[in-house]
PDB file of N, CA and C in Angstrom:
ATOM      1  N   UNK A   1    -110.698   9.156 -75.402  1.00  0.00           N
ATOM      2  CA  UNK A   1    -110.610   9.902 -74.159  1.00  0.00           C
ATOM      3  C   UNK A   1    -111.820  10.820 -73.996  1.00  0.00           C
ATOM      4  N   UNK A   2    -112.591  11.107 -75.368  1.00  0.00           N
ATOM      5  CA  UNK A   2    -113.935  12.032 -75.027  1.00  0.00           C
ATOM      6  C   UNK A   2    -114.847  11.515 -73.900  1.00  0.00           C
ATOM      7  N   UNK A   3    -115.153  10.044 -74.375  1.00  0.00           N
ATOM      8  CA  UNK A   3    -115.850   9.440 -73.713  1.00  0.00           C
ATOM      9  C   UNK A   3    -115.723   9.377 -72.719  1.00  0.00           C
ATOM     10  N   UNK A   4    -114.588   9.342 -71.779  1.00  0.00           N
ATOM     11  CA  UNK A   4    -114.396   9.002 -70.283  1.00  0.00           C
ATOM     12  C   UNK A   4    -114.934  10.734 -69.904  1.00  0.00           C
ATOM     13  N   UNK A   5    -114.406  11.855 -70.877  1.00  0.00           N
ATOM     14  CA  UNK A   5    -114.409  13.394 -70.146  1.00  0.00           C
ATOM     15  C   UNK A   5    -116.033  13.205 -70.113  1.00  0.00           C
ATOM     16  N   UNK A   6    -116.814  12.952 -71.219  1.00  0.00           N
ATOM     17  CA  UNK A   6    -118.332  12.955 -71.251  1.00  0.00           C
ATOM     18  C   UNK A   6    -118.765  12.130 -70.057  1.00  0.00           C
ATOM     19  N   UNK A   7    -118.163  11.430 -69.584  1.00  0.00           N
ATOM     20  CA  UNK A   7    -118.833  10.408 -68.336  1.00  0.00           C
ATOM     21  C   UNK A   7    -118.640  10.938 -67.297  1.00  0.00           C
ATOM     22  N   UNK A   8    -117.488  11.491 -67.147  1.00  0.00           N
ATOM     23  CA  UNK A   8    -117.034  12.498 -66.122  1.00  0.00           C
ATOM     24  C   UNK A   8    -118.045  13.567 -65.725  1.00  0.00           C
ATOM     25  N   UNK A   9    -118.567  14.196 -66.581  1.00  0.00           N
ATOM     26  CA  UNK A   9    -119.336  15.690 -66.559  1.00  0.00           C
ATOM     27  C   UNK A   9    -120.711  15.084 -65.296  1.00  0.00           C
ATOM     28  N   UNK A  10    -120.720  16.330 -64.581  1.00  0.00           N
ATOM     29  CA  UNK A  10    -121.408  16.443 -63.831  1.00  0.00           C
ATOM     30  C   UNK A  10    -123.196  16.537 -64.709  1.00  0.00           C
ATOM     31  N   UNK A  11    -124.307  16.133 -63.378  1.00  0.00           N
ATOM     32  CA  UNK A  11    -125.304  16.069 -63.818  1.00  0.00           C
ATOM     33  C   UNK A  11    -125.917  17.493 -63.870  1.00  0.00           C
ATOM     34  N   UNK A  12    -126.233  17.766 -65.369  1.00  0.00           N
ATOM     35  CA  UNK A  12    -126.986  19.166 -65.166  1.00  0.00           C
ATOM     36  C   UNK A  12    -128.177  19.286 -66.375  1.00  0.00           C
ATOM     37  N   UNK A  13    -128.869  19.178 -65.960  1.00  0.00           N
ATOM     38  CA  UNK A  13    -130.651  19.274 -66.465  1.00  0.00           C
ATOM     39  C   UNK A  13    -131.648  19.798 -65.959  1.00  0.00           C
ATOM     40  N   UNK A  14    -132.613  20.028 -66.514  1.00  0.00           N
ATOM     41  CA  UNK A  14    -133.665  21.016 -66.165  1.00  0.00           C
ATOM     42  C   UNK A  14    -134.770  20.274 -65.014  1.00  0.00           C
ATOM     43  N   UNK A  15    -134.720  19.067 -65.331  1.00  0.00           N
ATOM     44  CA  UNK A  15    -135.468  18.021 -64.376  1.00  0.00           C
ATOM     45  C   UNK A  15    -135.039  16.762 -63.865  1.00  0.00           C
ATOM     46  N   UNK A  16    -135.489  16.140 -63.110  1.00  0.00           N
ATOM     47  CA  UNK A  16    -135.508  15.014 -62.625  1.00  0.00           C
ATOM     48  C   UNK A  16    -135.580  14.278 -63.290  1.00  0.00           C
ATOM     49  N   UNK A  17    -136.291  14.034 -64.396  1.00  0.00           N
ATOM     50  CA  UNK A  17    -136.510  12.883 -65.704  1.00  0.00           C
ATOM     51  C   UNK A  17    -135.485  12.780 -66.476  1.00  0.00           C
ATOM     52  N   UNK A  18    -135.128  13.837 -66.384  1.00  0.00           N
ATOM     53  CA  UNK A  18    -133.883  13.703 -67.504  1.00  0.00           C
ATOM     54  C   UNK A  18    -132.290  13.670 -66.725  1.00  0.00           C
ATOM     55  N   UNK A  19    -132.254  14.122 -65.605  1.00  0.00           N
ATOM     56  CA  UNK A  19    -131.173  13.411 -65.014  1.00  0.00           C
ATOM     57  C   UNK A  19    -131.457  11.709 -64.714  1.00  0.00           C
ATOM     58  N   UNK A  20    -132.551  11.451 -64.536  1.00  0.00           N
ATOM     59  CA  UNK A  20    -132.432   9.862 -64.760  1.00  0.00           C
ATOM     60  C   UNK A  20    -132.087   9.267 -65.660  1.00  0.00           C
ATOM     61  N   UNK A  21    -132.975   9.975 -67.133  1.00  0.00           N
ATOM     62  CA  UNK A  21    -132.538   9.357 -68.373  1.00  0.00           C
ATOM     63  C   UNK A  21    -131.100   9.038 -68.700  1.00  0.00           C
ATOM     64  N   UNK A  22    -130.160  10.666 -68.705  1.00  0.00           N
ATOM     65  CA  UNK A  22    -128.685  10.699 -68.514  1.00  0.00           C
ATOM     66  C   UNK A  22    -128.257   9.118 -67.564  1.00  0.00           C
ATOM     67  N   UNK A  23    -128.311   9.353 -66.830  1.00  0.00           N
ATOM     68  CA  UNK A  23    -127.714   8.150 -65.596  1.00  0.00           C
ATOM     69  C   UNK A  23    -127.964   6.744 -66.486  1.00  0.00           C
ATOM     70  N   UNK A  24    -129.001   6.766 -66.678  1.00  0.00           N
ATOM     71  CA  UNK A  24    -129.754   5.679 -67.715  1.00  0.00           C
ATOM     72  C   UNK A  24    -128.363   4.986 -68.712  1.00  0.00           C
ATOM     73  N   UNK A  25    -128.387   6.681 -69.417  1.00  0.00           N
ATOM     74  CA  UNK A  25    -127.879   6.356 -70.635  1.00  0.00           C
ATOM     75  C   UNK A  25    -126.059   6.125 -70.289  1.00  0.00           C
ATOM     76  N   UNK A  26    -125.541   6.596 -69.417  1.00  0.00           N
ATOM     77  CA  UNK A  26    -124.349   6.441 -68.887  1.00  0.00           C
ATOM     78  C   UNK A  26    -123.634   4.884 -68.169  1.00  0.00           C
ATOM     79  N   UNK A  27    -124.977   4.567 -67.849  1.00  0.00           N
ATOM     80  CA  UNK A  27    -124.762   3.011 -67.182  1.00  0.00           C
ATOM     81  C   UNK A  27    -124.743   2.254 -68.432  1.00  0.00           C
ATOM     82  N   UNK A  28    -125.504   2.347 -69.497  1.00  0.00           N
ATOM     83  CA  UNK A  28    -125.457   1.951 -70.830  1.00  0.00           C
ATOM     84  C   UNK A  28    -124.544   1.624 -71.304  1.00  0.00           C
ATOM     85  N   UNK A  29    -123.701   2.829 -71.167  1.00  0.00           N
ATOM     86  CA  UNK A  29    -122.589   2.956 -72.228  1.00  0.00           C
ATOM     87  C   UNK A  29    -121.481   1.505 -71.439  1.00  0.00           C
ATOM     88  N   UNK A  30    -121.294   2.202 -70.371  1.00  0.00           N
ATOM     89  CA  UNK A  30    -120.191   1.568 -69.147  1.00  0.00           C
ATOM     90  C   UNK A  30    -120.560   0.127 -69.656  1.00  0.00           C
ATOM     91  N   UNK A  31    -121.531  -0.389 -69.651  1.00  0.00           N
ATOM     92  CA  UNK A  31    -122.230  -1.821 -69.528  1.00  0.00           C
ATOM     93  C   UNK A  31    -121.838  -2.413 -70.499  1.00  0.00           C
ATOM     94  N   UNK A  32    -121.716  -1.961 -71.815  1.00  0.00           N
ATOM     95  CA  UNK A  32    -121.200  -2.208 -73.181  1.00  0.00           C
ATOM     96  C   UNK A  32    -119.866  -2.360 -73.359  1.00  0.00           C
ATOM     97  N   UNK A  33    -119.046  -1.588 -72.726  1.00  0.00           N
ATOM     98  CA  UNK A  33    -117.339  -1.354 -72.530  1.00  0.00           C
ATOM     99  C   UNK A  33    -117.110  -2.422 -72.249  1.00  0.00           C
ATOM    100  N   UNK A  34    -117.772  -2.957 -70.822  1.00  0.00           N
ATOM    101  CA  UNK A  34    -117.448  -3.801 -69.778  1.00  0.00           C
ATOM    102  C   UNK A  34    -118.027  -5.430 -70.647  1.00  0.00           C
ATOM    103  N   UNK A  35    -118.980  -5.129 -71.685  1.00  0.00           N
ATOM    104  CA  UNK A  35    -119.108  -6.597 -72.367  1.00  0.00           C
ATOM    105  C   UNK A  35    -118.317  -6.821 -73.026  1.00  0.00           C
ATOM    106  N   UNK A  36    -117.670  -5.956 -73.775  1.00  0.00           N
ATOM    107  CA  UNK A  36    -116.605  -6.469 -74.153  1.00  0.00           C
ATOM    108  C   UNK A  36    -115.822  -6.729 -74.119  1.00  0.00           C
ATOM    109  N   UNK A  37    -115.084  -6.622 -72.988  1.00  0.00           N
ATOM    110  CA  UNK A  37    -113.728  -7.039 -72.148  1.00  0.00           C
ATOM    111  C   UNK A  37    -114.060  -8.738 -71.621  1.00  0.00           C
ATOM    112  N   UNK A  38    -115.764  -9.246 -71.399  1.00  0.00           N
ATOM    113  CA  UNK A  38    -115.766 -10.546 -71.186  1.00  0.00           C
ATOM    114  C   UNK A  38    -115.104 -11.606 -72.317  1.00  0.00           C
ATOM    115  N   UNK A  39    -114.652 -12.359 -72.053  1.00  0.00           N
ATOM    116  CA  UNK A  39    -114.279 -13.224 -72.930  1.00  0.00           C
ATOM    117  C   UNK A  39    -115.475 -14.628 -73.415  1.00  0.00           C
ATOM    118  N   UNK A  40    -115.798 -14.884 -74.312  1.00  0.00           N
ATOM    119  CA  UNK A  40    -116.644 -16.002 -74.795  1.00  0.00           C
ATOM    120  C   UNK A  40    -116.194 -17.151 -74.857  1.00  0.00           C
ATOM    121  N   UNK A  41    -116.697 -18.122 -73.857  1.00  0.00           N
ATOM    122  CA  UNK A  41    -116.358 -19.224 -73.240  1.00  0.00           C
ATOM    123  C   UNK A  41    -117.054 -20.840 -74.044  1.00  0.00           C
ATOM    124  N   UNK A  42    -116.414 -21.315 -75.037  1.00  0.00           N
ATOM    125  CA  UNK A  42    -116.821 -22.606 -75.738  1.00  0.00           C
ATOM    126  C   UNK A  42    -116.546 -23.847 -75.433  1.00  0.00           C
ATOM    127  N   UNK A  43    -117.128 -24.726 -75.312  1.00  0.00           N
ATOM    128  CA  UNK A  43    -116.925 -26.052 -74.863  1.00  0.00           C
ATOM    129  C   UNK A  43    -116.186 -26.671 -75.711  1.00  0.00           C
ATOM    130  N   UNK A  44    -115.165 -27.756 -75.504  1.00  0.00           N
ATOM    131  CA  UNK A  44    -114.688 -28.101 -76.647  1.00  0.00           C
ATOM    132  C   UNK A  44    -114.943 -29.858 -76.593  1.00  0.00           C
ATOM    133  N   UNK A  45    -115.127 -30.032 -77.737  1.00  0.00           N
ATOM    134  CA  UNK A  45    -115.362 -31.991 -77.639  1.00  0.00           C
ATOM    135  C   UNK A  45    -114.119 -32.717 -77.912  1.00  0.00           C
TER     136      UNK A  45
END
């Protein structure tokens, strides 16, 4: 449940670069969650 409160938190940084980075690193995470919920699809003979 940290993780969702940490994703939650609003953007707050000193610059522009680093609120991108954040965003960066947040789509990251999400992207990873979400691979693993795909299922791996094998052909069978």
């Amino acid at each position: 449940m940290q993780c969702v409160k940490l994703l939650g938190q609003p953007l707050i940084a000193s610059d522009f670069g680093r609120q991108g980075a954040k965003l960066h690193f947040r789509i990251a995470v999400v992207n990873s969650y979400t691979a693993l919920g795909i299922p791996v699809t094998e052909a069978l003979e």
